[in-house]
PDB file of N, CA and C in Angstrom:
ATOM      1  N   UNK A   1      15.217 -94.004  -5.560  1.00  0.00           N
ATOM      2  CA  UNK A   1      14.080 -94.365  -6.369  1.00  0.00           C
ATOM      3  C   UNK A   1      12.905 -93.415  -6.110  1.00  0.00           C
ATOM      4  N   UNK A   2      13.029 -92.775  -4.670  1.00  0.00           N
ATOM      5  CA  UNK A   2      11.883 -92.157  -4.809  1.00  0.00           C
ATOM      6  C   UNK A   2      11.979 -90.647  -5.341  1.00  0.00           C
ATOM      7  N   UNK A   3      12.871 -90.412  -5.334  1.00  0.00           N
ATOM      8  CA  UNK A   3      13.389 -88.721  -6.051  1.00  0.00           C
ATOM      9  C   UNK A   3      13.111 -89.278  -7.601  1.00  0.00           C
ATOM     10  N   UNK A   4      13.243 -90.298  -8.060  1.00  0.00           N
ATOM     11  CA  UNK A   4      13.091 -90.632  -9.634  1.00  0.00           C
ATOM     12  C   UNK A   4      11.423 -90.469  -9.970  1.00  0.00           C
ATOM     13  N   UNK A   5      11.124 -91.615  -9.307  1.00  0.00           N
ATOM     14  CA  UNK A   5       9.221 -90.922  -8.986  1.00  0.00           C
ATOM     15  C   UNK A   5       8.617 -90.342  -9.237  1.00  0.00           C
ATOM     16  N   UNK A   6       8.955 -89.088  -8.078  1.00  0.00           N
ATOM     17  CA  UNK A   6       8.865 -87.894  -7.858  1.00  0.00           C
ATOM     18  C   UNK A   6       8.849 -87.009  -9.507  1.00  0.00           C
ATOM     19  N   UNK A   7      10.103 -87.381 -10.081  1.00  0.00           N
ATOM     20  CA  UNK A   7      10.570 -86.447 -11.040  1.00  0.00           C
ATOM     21  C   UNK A   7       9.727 -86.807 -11.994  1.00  0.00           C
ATOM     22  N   UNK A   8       9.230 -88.152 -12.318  1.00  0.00           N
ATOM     23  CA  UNK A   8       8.153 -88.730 -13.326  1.00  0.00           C
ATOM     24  C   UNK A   8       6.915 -88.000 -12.996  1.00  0.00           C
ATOM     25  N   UNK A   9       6.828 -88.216 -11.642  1.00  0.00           N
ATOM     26  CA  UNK A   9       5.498 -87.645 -11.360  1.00  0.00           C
ATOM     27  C   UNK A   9       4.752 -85.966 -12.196  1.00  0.00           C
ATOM     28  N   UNK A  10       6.111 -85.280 -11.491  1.00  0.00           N
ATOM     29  CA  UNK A  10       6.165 -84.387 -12.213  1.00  0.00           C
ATOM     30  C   UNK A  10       5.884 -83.881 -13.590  1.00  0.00           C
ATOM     31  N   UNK A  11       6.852 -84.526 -14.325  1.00  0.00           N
ATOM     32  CA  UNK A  11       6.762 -84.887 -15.635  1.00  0.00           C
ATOM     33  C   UNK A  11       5.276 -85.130 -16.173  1.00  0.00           C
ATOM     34  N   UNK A  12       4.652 -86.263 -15.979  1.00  0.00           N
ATOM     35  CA  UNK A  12       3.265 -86.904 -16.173  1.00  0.00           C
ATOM     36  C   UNK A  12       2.543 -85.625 -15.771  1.00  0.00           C
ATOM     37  N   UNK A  13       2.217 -84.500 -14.433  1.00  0.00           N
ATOM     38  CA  UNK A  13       1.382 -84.171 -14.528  1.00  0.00           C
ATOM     39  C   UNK A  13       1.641 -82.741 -14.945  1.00  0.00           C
ATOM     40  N   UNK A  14       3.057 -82.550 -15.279  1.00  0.00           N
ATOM     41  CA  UNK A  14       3.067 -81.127 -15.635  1.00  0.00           C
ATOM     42  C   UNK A  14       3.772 -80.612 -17.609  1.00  0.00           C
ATOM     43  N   UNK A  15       4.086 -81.997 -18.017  1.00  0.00           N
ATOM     44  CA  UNK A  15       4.193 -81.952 -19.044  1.00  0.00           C
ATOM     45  C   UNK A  15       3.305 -82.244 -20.135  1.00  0.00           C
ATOM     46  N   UNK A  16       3.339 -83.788 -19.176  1.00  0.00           N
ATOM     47  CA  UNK A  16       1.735 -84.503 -20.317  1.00  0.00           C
ATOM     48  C   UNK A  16       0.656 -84.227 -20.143  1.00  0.00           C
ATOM     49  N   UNK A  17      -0.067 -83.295 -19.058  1.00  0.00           N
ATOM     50  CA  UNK A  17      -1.006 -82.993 -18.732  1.00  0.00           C
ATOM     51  C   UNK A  17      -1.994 -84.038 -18.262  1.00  0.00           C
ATOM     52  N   UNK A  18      -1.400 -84.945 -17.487  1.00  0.00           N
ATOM     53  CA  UNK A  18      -2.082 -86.607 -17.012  1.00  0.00           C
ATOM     54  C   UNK A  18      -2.874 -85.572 -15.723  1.00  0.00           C
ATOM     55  N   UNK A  19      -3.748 -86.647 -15.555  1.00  0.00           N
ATOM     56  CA  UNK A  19      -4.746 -86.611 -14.638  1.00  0.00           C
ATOM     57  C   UNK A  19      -4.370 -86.685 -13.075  1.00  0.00           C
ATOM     58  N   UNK A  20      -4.299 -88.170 -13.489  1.00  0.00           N
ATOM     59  CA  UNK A  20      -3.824 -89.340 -12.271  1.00  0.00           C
ATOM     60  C   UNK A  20      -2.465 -90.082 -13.063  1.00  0.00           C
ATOM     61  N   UNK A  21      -1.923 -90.964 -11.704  1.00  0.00           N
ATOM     62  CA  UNK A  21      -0.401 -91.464 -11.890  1.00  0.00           C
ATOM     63  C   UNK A  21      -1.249 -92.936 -10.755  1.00  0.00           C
ATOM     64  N   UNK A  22      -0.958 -94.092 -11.146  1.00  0.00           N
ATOM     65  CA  UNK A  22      -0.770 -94.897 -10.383  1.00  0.00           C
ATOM     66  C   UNK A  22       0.251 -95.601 -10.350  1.00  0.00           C
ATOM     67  N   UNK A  23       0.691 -96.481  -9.309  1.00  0.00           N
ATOM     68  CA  UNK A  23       1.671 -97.311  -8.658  1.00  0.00           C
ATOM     69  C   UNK A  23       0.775 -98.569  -8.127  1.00  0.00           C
ATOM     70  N   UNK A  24       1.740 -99.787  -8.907  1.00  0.00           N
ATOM     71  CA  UNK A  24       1.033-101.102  -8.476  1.00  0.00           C
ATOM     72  C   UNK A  24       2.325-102.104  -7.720  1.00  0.00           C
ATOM     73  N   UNK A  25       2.166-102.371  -6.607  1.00  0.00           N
ATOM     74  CA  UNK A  25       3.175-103.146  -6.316  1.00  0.00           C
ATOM     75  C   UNK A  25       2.857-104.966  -5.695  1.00  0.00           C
ATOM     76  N   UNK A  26       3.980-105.327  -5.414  1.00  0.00           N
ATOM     77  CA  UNK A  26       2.760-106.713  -5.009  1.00  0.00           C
ATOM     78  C   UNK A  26       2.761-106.637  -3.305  1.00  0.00           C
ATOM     79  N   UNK A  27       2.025-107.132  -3.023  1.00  0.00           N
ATOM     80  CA  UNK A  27       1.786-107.389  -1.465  1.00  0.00           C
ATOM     81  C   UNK A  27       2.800-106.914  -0.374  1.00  0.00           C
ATOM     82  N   UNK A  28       3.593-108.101  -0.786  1.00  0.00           N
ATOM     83  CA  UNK A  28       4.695-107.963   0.191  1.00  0.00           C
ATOM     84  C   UNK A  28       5.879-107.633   0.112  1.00  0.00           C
ATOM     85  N   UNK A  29       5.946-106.578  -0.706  1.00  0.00           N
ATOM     86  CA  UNK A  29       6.965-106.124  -1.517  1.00  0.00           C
ATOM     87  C   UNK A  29       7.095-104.366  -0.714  1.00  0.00           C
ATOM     88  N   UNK A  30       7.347-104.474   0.650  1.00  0.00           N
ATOM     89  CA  UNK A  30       7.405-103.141   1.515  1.00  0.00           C
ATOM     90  C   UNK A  30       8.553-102.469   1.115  1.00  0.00           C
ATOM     91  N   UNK A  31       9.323-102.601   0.089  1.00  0.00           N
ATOM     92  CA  UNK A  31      10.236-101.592  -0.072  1.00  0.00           C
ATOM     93  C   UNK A  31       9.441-100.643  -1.734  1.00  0.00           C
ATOM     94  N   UNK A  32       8.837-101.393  -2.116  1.00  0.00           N
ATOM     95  CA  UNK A  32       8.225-100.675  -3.171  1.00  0.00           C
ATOM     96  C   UNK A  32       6.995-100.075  -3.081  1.00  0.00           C
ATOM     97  N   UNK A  33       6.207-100.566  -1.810  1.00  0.00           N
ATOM     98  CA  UNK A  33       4.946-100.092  -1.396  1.00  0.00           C
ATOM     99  C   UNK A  33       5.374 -98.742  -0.459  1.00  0.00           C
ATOM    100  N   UNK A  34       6.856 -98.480  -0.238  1.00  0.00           N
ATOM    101  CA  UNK A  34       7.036 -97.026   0.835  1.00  0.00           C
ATOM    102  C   UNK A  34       7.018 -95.963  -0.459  1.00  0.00           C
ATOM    103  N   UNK A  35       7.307 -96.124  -1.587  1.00  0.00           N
ATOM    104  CA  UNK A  35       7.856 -95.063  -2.459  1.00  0.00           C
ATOM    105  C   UNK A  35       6.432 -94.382  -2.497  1.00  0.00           C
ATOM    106  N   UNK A  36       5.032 -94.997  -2.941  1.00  0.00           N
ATOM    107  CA  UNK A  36       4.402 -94.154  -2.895  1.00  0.00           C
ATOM    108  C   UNK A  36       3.310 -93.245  -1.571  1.00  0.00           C
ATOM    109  N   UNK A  37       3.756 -94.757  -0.566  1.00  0.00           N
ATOM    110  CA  UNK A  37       3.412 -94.018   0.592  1.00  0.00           C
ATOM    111  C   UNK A  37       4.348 -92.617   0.900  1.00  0.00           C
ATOM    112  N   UNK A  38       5.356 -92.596   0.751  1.00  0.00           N
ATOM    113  CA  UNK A  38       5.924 -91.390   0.911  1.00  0.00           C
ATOM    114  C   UNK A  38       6.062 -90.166   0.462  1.00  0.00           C
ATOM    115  N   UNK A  39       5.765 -90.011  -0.852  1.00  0.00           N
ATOM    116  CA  UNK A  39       5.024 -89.161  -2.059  1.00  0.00           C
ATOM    117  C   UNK A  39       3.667 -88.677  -2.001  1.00  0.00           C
ATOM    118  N   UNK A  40       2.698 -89.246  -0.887  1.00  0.00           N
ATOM    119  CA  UNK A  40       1.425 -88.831  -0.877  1.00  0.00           C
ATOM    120  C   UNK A  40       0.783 -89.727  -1.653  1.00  0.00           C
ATOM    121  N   UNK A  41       0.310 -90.535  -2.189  1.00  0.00           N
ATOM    122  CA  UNK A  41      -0.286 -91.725  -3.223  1.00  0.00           C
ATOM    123  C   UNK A  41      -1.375 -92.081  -2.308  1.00  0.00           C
ATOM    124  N   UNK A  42      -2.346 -91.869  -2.840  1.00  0.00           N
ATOM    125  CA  UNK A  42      -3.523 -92.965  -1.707  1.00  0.00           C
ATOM    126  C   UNK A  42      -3.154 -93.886  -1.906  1.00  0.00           C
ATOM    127  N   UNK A  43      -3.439 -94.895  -1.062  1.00  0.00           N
ATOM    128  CA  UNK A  43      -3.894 -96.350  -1.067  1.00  0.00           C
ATOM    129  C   UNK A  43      -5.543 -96.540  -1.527  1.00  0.00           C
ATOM    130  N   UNK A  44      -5.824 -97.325  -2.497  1.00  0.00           N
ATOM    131  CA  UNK A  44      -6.484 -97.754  -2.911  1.00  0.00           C
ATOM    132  C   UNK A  44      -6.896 -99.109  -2.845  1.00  0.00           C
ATOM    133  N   UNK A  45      -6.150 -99.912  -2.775  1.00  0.00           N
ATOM    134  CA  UNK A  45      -7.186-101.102  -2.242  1.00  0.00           C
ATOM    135  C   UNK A  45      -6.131-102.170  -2.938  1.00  0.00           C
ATOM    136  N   UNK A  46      -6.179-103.749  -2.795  1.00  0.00           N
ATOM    137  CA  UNK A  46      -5.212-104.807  -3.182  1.00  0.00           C
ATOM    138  C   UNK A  46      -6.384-105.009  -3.919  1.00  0.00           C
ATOM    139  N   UNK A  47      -5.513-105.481  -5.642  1.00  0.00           N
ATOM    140  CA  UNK A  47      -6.101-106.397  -6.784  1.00  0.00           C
ATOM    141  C   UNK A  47      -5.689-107.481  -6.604  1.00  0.00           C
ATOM    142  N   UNK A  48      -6.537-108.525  -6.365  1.00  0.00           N
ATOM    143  CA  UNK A  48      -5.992-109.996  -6.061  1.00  0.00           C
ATOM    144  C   UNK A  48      -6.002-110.701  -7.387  1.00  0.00           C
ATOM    145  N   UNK A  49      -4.826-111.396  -7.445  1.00  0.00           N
ATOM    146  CA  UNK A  49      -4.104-111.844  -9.032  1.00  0.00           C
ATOM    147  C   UNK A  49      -4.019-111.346  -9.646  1.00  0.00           C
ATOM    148  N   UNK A  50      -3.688-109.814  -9.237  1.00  0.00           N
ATOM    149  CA  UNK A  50      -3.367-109.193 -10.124  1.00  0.00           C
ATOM    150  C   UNK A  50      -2.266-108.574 -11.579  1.00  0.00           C
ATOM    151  N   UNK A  51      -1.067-109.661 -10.627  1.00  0.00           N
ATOM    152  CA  UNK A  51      -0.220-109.731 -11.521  1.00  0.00           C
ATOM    153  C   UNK A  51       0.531-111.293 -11.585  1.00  0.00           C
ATOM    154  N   UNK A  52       1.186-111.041 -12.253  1.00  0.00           N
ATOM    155  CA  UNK A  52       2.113-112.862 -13.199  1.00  0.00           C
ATOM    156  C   UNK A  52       2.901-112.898 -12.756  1.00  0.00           C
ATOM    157  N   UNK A  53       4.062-113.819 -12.273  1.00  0.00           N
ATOM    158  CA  UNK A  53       5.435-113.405 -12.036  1.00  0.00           C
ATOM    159  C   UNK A  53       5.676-114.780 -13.166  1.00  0.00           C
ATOM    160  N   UNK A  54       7.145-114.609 -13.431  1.00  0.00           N
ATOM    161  CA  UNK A  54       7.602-115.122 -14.456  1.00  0.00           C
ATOM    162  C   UNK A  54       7.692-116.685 -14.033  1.00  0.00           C
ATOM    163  N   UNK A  55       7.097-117.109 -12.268  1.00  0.00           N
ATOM    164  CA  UNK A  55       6.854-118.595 -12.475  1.00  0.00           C
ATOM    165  C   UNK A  55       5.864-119.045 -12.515  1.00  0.00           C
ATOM    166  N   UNK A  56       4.819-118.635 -13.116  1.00  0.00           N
ATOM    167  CA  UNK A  56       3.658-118.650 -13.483  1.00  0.00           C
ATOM    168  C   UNK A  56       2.565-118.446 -12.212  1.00  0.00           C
ATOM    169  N   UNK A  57       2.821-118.087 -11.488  1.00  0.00           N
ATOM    170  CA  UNK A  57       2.409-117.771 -10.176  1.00  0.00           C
ATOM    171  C   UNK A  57       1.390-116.087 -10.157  1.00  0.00           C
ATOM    172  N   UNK A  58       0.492-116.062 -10.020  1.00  0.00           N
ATOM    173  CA  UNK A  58      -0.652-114.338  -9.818  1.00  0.00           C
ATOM    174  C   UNK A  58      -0.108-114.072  -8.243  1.00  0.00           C
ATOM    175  N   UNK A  59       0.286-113.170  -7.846  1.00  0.00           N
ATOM    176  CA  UNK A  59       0.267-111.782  -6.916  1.00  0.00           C
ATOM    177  C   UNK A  59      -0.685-111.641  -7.030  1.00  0.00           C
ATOM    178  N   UNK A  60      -1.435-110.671  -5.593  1.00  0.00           N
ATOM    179  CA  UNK A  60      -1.631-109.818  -5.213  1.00  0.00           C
ATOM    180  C   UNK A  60      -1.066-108.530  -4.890  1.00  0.00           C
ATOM    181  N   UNK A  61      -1.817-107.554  -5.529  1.00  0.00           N
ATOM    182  CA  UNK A  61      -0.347-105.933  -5.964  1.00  0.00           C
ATOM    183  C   UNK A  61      -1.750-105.013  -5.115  1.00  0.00           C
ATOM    184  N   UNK A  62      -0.731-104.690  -4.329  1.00  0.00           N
ATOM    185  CA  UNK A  62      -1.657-102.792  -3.911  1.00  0.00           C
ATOM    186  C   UNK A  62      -1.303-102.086  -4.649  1.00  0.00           C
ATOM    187  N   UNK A  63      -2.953-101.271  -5.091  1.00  0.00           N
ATOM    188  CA  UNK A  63      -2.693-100.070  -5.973  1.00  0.00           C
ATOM    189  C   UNK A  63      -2.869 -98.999  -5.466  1.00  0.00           C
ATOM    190  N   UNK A  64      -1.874 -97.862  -5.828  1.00  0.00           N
ATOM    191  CA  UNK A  64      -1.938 -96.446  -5.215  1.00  0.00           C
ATOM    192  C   UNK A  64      -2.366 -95.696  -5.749  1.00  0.00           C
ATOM    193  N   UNK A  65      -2.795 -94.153  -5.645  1.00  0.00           N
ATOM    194  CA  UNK A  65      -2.841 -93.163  -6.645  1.00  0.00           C
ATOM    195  C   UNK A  65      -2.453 -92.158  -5.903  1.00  0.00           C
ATOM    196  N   UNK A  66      -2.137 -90.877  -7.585  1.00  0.00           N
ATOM    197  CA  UNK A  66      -2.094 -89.685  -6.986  1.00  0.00           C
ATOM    198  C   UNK A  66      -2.665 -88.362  -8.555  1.00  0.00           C
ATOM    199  N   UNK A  67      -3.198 -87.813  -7.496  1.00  0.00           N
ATOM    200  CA  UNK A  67      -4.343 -87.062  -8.590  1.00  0.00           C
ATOM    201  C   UNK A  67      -3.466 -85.593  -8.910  1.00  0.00           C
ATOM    202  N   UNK A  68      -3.660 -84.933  -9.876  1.00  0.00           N
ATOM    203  CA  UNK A  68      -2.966 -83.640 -10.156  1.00  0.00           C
ATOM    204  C   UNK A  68      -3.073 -82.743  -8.950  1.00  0.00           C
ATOM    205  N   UNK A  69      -4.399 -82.475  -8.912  1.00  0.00           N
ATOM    206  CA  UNK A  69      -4.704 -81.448  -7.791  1.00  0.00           C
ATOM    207  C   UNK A  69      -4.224 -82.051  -6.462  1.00  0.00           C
ATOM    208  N   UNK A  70      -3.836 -83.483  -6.339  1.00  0.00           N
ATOM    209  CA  UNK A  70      -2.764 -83.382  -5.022  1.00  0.00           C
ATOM    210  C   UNK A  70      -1.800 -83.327  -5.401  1.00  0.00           C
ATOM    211  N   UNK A  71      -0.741 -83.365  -5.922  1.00  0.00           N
ATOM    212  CA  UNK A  71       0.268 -83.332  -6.382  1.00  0.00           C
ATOM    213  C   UNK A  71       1.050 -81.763  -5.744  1.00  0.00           C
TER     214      UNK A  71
END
């Protein structure tokens, strides 16, 4: 998953000419919060309720980024 990423990443900042790329995951969800720690992604900070899950329940999701010029 993280070579797939990676390859989006790519894509987004060298095709589409994107800026920034973020990654939102929920809290406690450490297998999806390594992909962008490992890619270089800041950490940016937890949105609280930030997301729905399908039992009607809000997460809390950390959001990451990663800017062209780091890339």
């Amino acid at each position: 998953m993280t070579s797939a990423v990676d390859c989006l990443c790519k894509y987004a900042f060298e095709e589409l000419e994107m800026n920034r790329v973020q990654i939102c995951c929920a809290v406690e969800n450490t297998s999806s919060s390594n992909i962008p720690r490992r890619l270089g992604f800041q950490f940016e900070g937890i949105e609280r309720a930030g997301e729905l899950f399908p039992d009607g329940i809000f997460a809390d999701i950390e959001v990451y980024s990663l800017l062209k010029n780091e890339y």
